[in-house]
C-alpha atoms as a PDB file:
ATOM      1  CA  UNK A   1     119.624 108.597  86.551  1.00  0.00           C
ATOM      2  CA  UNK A   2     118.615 110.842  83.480  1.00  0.00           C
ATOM      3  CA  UNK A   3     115.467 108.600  81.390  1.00  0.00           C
ATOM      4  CA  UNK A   4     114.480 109.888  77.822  1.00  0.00           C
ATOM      5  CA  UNK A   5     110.610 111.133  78.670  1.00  0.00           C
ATOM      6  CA  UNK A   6     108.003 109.229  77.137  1.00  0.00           C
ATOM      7  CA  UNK A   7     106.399 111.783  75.487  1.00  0.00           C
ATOM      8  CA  UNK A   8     103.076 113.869  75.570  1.00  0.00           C
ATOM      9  CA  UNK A   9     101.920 110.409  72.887  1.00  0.00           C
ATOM     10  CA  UNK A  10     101.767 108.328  75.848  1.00  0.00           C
ATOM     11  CA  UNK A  11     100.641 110.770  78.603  1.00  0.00           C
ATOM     12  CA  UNK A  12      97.414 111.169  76.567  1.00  0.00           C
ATOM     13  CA  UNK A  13      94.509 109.528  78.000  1.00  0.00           C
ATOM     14  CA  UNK A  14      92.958 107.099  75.308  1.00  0.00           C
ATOM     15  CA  UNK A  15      89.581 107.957  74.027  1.00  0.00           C
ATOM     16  CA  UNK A  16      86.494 107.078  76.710  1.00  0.00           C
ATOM     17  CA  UNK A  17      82.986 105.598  75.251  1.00  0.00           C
ATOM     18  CA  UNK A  18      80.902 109.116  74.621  1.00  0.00           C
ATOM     19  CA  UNK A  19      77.857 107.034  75.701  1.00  0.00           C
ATOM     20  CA  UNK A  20      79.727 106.370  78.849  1.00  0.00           C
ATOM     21  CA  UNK A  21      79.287 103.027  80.862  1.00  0.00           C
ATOM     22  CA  UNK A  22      82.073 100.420  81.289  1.00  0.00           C
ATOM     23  CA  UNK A  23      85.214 101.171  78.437  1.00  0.00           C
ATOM     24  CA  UNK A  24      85.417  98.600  76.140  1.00  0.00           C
ATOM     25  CA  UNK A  25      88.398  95.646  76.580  1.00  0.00           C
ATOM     26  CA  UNK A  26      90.413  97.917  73.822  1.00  0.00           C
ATOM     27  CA  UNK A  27      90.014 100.792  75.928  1.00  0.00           C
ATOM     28  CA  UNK A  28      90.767  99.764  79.365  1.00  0.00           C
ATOM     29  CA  UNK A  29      93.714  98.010  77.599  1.00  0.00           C
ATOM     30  CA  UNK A  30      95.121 101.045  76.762  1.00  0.00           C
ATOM     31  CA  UNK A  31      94.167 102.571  79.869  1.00  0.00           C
ATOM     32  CA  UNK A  32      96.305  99.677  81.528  1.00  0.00           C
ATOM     33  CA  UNK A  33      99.351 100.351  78.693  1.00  0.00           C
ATOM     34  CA  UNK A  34      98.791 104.779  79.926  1.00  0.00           C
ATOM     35  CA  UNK A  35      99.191 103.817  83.677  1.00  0.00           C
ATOM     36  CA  UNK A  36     102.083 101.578  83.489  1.00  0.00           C
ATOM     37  CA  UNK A  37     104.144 103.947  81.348  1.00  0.00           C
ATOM     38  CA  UNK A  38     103.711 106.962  83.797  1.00  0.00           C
ATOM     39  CA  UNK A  39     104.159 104.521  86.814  1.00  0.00           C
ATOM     40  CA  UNK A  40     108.013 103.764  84.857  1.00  0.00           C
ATOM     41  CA  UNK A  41     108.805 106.875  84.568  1.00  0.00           C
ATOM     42  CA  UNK A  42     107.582 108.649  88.041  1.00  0.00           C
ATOM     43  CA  UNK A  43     109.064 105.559  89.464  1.00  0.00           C
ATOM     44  CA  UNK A  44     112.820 106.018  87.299  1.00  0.00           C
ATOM     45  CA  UNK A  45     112.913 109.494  87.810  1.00  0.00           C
ATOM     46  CA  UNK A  46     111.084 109.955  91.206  1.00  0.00           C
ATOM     47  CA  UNK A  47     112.493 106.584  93.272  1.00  0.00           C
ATOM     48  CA  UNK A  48     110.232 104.072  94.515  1.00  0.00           C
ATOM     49  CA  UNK A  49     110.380 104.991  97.963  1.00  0.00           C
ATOM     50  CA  UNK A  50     109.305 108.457  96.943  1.00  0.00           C
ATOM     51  CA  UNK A  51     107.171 108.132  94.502  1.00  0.00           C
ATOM     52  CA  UNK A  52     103.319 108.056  95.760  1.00  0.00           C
ATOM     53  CA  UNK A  53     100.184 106.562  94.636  1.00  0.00           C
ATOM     54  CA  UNK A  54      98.854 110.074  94.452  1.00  0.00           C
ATOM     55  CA  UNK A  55     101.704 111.573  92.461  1.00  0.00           C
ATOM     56  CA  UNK A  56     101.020 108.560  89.888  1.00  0.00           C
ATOM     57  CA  UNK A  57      97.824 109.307  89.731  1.00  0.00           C
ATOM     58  CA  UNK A  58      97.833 112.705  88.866  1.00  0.00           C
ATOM     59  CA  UNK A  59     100.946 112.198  85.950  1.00  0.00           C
ATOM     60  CA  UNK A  60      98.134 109.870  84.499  1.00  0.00           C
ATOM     61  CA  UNK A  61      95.403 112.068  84.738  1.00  0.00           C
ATOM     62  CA  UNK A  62      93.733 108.833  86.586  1.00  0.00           C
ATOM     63  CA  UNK A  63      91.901 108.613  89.868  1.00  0.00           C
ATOM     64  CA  UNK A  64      93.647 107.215  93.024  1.00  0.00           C
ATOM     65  CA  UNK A  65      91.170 104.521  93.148  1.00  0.00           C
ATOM     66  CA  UNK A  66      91.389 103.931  89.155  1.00  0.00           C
ATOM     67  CA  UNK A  67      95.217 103.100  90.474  1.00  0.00           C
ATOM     68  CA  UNK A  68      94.366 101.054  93.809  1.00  0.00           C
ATOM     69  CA  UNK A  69      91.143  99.292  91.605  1.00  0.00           C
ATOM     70  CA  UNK A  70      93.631  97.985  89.031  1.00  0.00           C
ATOM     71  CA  UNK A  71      96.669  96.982  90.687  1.00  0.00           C
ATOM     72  CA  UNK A  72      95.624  96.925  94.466  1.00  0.00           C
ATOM     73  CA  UNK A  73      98.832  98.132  96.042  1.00  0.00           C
ATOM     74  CA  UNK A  74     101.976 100.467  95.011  1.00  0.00           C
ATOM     75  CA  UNK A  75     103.764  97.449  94.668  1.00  0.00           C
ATOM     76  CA  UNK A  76     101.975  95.371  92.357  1.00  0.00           C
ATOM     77  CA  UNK A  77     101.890  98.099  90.286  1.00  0.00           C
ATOM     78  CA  UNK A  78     105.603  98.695  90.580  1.00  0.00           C
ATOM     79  CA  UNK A  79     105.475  94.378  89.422  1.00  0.00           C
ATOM     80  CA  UNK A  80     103.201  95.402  86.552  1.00  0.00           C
ATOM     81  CA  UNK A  81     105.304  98.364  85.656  1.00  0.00           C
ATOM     82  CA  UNK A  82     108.422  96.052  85.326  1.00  0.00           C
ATOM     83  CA  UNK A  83     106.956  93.295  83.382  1.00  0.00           C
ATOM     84  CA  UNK A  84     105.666  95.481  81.000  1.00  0.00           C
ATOM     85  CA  UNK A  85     108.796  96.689  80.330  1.00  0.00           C
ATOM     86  CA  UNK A  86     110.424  93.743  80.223  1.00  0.00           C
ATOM     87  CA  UNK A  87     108.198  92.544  77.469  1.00  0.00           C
ATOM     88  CA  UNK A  88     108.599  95.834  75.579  1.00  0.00           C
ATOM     89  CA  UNK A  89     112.437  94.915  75.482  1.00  0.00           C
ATOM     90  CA  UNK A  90     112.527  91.431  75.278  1.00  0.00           C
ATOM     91  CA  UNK A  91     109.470  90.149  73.189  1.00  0.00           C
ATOM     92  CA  UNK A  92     110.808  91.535  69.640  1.00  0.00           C
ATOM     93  CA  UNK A  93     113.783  89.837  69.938  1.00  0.00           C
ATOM     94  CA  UNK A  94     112.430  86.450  70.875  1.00  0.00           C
ATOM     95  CA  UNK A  95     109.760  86.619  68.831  1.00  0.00           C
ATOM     96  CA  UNK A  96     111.863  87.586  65.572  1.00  0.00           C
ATOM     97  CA  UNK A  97     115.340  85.238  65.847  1.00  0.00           C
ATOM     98  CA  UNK A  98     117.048  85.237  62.994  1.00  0.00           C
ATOM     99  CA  UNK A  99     117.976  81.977  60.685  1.00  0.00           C
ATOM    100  CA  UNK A 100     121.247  80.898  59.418  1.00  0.00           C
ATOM    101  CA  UNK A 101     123.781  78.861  61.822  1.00  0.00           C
ATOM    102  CA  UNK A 102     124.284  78.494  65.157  1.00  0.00           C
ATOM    103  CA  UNK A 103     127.107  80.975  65.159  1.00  0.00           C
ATOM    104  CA  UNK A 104     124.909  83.583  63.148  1.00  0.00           C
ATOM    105  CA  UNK A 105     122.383  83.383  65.049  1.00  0.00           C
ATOM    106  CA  UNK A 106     124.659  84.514  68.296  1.00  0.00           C
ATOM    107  CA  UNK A 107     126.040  87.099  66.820  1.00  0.00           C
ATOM    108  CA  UNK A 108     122.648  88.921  65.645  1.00  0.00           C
ATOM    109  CA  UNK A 109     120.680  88.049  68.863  1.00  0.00           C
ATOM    110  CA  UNK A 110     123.884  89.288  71.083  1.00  0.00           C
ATOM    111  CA  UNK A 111     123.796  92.405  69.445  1.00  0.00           C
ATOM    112  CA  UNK A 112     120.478  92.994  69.700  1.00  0.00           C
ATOM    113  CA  UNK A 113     120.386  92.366  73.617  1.00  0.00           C
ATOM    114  CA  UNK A 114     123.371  94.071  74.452  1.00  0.00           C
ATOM    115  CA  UNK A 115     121.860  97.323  72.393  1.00  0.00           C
ATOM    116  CA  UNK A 116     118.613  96.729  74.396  1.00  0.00           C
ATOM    117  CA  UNK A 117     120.506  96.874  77.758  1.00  0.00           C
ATOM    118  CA  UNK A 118     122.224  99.803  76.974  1.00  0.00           C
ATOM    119  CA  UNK A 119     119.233 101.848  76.468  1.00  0.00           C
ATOM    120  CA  UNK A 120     117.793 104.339  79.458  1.00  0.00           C
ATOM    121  CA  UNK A 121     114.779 102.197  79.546  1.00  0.00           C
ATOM    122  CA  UNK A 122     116.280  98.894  80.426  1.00  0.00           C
ATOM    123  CA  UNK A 123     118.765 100.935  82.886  1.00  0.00           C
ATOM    124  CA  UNK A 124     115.664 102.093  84.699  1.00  0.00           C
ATOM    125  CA  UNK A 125     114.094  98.950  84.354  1.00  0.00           C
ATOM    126  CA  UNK A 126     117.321  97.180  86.339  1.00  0.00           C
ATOM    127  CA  UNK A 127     116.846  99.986  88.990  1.00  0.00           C
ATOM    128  CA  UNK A 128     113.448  98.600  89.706  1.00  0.00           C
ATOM    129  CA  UNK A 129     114.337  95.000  89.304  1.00  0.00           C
ATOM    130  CA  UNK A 130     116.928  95.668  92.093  1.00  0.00           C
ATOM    131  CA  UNK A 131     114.665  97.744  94.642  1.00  0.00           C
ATOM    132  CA  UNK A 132     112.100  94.649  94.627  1.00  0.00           C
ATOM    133  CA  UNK A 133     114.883  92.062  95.334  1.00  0.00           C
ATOM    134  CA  UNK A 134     116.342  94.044  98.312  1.00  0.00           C
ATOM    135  CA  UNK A 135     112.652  95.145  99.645  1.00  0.00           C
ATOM    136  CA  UNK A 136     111.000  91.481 101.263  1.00  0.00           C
ATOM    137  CA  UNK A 137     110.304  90.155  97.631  1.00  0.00           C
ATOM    138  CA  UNK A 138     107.746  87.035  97.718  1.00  0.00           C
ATOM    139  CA  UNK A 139     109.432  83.146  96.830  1.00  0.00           C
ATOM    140  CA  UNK A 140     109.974  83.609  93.120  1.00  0.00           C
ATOM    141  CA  UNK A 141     108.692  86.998  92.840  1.00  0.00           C
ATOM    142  CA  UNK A 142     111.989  88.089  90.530  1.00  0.00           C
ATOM    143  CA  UNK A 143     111.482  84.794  87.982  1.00  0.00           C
ATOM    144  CA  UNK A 144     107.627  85.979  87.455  1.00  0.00           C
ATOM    145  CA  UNK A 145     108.526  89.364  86.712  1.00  0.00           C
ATOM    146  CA  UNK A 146     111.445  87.669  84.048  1.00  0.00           C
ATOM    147  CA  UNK A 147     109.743  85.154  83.009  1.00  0.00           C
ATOM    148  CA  UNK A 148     110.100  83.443  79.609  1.00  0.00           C
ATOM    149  CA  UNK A 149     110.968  87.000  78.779  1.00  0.00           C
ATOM    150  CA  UNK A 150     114.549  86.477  79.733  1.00  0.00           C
ATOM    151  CA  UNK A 151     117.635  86.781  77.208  1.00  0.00           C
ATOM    152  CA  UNK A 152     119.042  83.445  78.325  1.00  0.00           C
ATOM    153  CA  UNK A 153     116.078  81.484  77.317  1.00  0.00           C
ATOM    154  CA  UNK A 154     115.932  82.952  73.902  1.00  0.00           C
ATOM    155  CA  UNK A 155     119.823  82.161  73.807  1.00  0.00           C
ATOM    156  CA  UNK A 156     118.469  78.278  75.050  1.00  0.00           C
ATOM    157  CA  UNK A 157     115.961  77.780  72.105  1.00  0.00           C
ATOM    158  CA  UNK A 158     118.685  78.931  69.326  1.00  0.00           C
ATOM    159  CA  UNK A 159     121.030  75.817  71.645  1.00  0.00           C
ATOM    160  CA  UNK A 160     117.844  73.692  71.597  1.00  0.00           C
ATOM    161  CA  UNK A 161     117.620  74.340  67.219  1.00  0.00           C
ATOM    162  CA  UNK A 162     121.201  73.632  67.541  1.00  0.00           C
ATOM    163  CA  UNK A 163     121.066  69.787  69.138  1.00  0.00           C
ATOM    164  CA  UNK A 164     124.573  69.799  70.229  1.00  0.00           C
ATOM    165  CA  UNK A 165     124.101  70.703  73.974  1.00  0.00           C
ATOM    166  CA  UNK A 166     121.195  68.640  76.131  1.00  0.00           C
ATOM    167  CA  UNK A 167     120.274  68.123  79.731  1.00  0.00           C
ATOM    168  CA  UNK A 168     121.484  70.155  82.595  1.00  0.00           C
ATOM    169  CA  UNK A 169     124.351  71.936  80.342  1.00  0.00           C
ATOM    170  CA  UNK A 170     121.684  73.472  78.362  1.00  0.00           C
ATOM    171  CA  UNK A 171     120.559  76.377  80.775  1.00  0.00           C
ATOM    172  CA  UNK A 172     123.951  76.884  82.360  1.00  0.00           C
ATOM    173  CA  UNK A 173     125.506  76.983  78.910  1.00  0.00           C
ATOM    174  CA  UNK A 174     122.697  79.347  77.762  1.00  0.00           C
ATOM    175  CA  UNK A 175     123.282  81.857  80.940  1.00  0.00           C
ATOM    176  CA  UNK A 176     126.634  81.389  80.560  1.00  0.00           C
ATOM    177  CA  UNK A 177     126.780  82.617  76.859  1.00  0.00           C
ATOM    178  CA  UNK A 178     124.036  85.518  77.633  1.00  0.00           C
ATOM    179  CA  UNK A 179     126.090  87.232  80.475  1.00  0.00           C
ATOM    180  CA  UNK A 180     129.675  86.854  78.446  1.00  0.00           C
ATOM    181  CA  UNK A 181     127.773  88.337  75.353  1.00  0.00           C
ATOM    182  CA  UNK A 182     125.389  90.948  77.121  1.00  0.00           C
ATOM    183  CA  UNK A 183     125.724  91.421  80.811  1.00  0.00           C
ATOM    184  CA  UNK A 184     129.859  91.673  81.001  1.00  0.00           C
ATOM    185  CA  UNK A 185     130.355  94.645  78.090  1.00  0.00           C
ATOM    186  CA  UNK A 186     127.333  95.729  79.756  1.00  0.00           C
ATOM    187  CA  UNK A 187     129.199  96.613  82.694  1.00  0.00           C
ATOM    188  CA  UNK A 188     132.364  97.179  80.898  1.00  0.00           C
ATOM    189  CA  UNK A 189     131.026 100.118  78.932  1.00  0.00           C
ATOM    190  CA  UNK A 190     128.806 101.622  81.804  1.00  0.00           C
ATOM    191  CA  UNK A 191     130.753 100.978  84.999  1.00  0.00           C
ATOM    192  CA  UNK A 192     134.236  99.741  84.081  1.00  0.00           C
ATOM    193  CA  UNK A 193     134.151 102.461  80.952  1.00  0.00           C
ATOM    194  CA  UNK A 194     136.913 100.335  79.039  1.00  0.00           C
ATOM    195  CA  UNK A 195     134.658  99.595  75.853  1.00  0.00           C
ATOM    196  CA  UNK A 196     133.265 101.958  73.869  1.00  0.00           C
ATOM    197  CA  UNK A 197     129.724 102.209  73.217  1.00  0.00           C
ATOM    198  CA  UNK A 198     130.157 101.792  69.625  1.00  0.00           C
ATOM    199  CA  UNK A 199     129.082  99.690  67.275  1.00  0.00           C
ATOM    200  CA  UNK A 200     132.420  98.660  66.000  1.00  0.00           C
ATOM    201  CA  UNK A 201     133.777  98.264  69.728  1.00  0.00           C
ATOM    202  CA  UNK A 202     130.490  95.667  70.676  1.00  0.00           C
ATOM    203  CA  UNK A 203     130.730  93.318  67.170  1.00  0.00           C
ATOM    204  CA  UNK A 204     133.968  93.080  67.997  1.00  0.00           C
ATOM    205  CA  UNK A 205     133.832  91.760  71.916  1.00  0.00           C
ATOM    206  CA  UNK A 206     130.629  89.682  70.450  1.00  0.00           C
ATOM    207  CA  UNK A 207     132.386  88.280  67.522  1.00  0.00           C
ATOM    208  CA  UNK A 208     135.453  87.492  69.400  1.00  0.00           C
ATOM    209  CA  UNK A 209     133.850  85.737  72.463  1.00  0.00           C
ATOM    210  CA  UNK A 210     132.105  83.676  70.048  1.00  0.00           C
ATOM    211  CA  UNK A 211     135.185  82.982  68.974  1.00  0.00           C
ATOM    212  CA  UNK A 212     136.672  82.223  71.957  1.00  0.00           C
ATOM    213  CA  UNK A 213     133.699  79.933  72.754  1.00  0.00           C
ATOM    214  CA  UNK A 214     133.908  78.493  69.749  1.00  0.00           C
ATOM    215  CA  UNK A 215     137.312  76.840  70.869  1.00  0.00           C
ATOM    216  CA  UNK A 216     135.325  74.255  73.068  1.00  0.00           C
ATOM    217  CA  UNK A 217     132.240  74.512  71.042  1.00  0.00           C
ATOM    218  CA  UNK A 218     132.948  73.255  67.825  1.00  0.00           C
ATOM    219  CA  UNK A 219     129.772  74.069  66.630  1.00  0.00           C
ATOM    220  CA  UNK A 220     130.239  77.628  66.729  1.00  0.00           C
ATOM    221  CA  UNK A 221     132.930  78.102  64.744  1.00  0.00           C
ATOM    222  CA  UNK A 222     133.262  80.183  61.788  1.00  0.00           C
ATOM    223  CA  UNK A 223     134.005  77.669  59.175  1.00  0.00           C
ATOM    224  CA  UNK A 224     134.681  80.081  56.466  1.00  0.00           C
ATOM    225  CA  UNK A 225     137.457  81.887  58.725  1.00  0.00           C
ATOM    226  CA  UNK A 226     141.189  80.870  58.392  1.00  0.00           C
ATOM    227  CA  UNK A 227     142.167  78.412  61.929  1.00  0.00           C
ATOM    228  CA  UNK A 228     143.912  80.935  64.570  1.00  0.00           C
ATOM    229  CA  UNK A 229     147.836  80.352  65.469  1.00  0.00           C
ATOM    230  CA  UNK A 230     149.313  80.526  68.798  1.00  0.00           C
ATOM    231  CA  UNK A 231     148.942  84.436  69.768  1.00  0.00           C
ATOM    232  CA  UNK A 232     146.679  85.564  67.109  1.00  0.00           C
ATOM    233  CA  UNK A 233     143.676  87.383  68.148  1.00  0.00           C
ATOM    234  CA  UNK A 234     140.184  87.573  66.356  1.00  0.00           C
ATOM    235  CA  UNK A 235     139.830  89.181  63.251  1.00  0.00           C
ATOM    236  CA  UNK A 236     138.150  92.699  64.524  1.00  0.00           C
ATOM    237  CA  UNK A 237     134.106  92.669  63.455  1.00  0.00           C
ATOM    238  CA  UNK A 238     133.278  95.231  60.822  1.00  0.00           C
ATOM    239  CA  UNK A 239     131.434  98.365  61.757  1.00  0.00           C
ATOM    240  CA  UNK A 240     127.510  97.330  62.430  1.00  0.00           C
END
């Protein structure tokens, strides 16, 4: 699977203390942030299975035991690799949710996702995701990878703002509502190929399932939009 390269910006090493010692926290912080994007892409582009320690190493321009000193094994730093990325997509768009209603507040945050999961970073990322499910993963190793990071629990807090939906419906109705506004065009546009990867083509499947949802969540309705008859469809989103 072709991966946009990361760029000579992150392959360079960061700066070491010229008095030498220990690097500071800043530095071996970066250090960390160097490693882990050359792990994602020798991993993307190379395969886990055949992607080495050693290979790693050298793309960093890091020791072996640098590597096997930070992270212990190839697969904890696979682990690492993934939940940084995760965080790289997820975190500005839970940490910078939009105001307005409900229904508003669907529609930006859907977009933003589903624009996330189309890029070649969160396609590698999924790659990953799936080779540690299928390969022995530890009881609840896939949730700490997630984490709070996940799109569903940023669609739960804009439910929880809401106060319409409590108890048990609250994280089925926020998975629910992530996978009919992400992870279905998701596949529609990269597997099924019958939606276009425009932005017209995705405000208009967001906008419309909204609508749809709308229909048994009163809540979400557009209250500025005329009531639908019997066969009428949405009216089509305007390009975004």
């Amino acid at each position: 699977m072709p991966i946009r390269s990361l760029g000579d910006r992150r392959r360079r090493l960061p700066a070491r203390n010229p008095k030498g010692g220990r690097p500071s926290r800043e530095i071996a912080a970066k250090l960390r942030i160097h490693i882990l994007d050359v792990a994602f892409e020798q991993f993307v582009v190379g395969g886990v299975e055949d992607t080495s320690m050693e290979a790693i190493a050298a793309a960093a321009k890091v020791s072996k035991r640098t590597l096997y000193d930070r992270f212990g094994s190839k697969r904890s730093l696979l682990i690492a690799t993934v939940q940084q990325g995760v965080a790289r997509q997820m975190s500005p768009i839970g940490s910078d949710i939009p105001g307005g209603s409900t229904r508003d507040r669907l529609l930006q945050v859907g977009t933003k996702f589903l624009d996330a999961a189309l890029k070649p970073e969160a396609i590698g990322l999924e790659a990953l995701v799936r080779w540690l499910t299928m390969h022995e993963p530890e009881p609840g190793e896939t949730e700490s990878i997630i984490g709070e990071q996940s799109g569903a629990d940023v669609i739960r807090s804009i439910l929880e703002d809401a106060g319409e939906v409590e108890g048990d419906d609250l994280p089925f109705l926020a998975s629910l509502i992530f996978d009919m506004l992400v992870t279905a065009p998701r596949v529609r546009i990269l597997v099924r190929r019958d939606l276009e990867n425009t932005p017209r083509a995705k405000a208009e499947h967001i906008k419309r399932t909204i609508d749809f949802l709308a229909r048994a969540l009163p809540f979400l309705a557009d209250h500025d939009a005329r009531p639908l008859e019997n066969g009428d469809h949405a009216a089509p989103a305007s390009p975004g």
